[in-house]
C-alpha atoms as a PDB file:
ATOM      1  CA  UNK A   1      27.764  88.917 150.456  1.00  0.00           C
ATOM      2  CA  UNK A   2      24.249  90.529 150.474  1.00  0.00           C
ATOM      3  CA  UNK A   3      22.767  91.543 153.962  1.00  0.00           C
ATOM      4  CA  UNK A   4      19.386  92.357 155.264  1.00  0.00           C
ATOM      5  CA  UNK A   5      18.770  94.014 158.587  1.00  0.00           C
ATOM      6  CA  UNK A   6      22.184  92.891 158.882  1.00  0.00           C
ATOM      7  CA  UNK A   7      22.049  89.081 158.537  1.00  0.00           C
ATOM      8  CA  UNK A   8      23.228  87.274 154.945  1.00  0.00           C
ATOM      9  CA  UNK A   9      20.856  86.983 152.163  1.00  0.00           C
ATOM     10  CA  UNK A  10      21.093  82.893 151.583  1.00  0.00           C
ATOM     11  CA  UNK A  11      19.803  81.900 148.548  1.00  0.00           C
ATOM     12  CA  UNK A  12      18.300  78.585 148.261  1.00  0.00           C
ATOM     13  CA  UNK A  13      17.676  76.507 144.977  1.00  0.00           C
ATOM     14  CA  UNK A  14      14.205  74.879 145.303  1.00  0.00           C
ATOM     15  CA  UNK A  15      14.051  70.868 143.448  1.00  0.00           C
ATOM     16  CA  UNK A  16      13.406  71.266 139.980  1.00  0.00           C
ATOM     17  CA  UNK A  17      12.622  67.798 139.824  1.00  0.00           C
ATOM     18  CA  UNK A  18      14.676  67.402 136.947  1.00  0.00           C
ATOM     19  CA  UNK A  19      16.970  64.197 136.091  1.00  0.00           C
ATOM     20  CA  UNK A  20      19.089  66.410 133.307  1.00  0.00           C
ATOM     21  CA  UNK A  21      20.181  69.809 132.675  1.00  0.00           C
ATOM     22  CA  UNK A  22      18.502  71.711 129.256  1.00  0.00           C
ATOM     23  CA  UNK A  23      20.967  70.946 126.725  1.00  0.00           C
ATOM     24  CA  UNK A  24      21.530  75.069 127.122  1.00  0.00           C
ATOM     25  CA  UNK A  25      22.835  74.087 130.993  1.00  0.00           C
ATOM     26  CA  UNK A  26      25.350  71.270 130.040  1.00  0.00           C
ATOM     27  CA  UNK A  27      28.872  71.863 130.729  1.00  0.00           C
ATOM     28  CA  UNK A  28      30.607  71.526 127.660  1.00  0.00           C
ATOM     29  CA  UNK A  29      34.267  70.392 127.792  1.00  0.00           C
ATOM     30  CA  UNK A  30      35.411  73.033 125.002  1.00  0.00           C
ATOM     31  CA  UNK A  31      34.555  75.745 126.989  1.00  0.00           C
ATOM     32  CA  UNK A  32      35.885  74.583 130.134  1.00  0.00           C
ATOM     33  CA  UNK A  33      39.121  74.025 128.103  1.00  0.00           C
ATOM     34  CA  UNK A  34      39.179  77.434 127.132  1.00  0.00           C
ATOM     35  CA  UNK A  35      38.591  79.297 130.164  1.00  0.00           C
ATOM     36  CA  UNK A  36      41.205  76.853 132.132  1.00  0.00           C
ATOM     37  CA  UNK A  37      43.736  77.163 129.037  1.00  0.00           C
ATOM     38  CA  UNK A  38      43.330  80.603 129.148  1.00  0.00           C
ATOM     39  CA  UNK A  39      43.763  81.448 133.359  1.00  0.00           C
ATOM     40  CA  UNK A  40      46.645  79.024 133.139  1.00  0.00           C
ATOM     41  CA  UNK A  41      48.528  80.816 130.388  1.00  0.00           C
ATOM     42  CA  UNK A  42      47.871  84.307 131.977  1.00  0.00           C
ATOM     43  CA  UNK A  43      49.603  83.032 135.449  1.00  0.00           C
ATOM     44  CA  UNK A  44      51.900  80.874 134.299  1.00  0.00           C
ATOM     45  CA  UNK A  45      53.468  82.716 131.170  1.00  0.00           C
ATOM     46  CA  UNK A  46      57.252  83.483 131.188  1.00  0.00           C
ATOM     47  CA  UNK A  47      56.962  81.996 135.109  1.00  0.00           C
ATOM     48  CA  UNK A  48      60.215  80.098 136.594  1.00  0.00           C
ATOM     49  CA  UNK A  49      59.660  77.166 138.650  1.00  0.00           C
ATOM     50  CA  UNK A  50      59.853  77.877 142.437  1.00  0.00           C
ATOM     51  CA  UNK A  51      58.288  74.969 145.062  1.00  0.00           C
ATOM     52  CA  UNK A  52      56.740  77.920 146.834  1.00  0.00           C
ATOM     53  CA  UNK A  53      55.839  79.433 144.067  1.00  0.00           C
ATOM     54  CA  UNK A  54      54.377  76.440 142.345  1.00  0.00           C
ATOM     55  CA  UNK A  55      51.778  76.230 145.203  1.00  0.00           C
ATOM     56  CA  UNK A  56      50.302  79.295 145.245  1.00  0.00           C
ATOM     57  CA  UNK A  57      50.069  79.359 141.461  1.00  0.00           C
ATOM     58  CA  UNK A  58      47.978  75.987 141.744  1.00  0.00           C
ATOM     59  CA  UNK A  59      45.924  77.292 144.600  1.00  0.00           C
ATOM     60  CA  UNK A  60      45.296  80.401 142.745  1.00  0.00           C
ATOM     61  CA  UNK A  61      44.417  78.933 139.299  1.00  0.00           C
ATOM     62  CA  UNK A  62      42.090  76.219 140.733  1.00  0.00           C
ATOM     63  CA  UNK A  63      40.316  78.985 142.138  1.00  0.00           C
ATOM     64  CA  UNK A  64      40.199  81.417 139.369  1.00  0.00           C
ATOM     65  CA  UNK A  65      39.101  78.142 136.777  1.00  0.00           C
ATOM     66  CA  UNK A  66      36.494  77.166 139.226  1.00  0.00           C
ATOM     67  CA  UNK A  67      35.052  80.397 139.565  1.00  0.00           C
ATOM     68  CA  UNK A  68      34.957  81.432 135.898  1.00  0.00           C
ATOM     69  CA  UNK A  69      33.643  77.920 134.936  1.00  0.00           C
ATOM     70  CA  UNK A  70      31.018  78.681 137.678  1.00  0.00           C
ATOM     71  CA  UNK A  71      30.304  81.768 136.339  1.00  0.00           C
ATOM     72  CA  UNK A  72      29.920  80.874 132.569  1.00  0.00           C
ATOM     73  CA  UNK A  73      27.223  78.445 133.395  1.00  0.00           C
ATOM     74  CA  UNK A  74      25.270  81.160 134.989  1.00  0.00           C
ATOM     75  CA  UNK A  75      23.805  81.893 138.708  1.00  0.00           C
ATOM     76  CA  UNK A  76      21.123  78.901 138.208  1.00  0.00           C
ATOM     77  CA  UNK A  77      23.669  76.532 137.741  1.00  0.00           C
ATOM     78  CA  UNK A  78      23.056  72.763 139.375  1.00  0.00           C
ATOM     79  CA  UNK A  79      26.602  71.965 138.256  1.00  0.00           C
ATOM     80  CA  UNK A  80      29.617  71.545 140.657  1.00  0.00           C
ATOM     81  CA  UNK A  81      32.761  72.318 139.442  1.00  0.00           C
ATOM     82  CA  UNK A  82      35.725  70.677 140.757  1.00  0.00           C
ATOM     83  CA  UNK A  83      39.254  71.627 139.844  1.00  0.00           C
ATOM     84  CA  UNK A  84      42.327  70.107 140.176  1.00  0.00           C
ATOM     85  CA  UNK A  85      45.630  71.619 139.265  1.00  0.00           C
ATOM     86  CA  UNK A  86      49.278  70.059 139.066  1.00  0.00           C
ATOM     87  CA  UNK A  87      52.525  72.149 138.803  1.00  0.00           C
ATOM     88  CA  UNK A  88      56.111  70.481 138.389  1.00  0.00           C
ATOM     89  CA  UNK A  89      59.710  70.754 137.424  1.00  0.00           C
ATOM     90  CA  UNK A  90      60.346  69.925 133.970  1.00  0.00           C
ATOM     91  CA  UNK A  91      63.369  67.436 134.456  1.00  0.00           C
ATOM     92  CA  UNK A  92      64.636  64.644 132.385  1.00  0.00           C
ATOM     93  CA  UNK A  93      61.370  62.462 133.413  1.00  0.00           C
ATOM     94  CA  UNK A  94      58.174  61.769 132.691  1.00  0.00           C
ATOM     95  CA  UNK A  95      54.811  61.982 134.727  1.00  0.00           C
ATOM     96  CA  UNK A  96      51.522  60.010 134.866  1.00  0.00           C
ATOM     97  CA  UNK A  97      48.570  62.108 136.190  1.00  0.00           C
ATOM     98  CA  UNK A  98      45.196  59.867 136.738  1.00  0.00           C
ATOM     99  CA  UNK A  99      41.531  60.561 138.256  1.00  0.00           C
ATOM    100  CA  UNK A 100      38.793  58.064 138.269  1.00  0.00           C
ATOM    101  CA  UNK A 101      35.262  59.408 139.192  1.00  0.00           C
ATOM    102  CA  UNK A 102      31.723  58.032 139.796  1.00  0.00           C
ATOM    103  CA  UNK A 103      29.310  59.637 137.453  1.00  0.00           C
ATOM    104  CA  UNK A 104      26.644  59.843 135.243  1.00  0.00           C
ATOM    105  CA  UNK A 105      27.814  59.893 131.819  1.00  0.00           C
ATOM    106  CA  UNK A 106      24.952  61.565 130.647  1.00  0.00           C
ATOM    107  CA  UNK A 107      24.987  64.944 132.772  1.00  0.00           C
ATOM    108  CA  UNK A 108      28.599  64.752 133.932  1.00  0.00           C
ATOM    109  CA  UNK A 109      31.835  65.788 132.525  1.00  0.00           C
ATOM    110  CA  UNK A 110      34.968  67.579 132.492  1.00  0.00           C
ATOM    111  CA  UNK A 111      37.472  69.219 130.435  1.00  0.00           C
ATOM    112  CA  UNK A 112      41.632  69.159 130.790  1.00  0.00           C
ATOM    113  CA  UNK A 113      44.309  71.415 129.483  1.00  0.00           C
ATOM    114  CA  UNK A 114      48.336  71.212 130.079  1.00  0.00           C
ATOM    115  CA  UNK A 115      50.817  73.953 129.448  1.00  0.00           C
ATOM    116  CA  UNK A 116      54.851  73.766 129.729  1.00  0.00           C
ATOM    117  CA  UNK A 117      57.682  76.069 129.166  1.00  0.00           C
ATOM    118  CA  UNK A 118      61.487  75.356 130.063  1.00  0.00           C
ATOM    119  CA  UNK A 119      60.887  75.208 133.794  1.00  0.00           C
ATOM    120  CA  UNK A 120      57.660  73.732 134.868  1.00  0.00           C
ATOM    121  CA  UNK A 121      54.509  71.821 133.889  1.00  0.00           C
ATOM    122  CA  UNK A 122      50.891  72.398 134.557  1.00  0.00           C
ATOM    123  CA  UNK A 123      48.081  69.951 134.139  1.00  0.00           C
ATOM    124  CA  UNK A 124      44.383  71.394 134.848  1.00  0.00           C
ATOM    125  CA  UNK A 125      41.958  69.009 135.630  1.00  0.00           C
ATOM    126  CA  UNK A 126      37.855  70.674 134.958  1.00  0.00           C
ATOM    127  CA  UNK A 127      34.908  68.246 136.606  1.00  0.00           C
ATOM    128  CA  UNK A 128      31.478  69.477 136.276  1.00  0.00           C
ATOM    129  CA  UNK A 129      28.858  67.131 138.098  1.00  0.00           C
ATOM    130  CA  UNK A 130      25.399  67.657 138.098  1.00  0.00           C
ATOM    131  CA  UNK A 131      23.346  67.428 140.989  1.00  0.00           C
ATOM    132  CA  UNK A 132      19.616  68.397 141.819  1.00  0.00           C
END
């Protein structure tokens, strides 16, 4: 965090007065994908389910996603980026994972990714809603 005279620098977005993002500022699902498919593979490759373990690792790759999704969409960004990140056994059973959001089609979106090996499951949920 930036100081001044040894108080934080806030920086404050002033209304644009915009309904939409540029169609340079949308969040595009493919590269939300990418970046989430990506952070997920670097943690999670080779790993061993552990219930302990499995909770950091989602902790640590919502935050990683969310702040390289954050990132890729620049410091202007009037996106907010939402992640949500399952990790599970892999057993002899199946799993249903469901989110229902409010949104505008036109400016919102999001972008999901899975990844398995012989122990666990991961299922990366990316939201991206834009607000002004």
């Amino acid at each position: 965090m930036e100081m001044s005279n040894g108080h934080p620098i806030i920086d404050i977005f002033l209304p644009t007065f915009r309904m939409e993002p540029e169609e340079h500022e949308r969040f595009f699902p493919s590269k939300g994908k990418a970046i989430a498919d990506k952070i997920i593979s670097d943690e999670l490759n080779g790993a061993v389910y552990d219930e302990e373990d499995a909770k950091n690792w989602s902790i640590n790759i919502s935050d990683r996603v969310r702040e390289a999704v954050t990132e890729s969409m620049g410091p202007n960004s009037r996106y907010k980026v939402v992640v949500q990140t399952t990790i599970g056994q892999m057993r002899d059973q199946g799993i249903r994972i469901a989110s229902r959001c409010l949104w505008d089609p036109t400016t919102d979106n999001y972008a999901s990714c899975s990844f398995s090996n012989e122990t666990l499951f991961c299922s990366c949920l990316v939201f991206a809603l834009y607000t002004d």
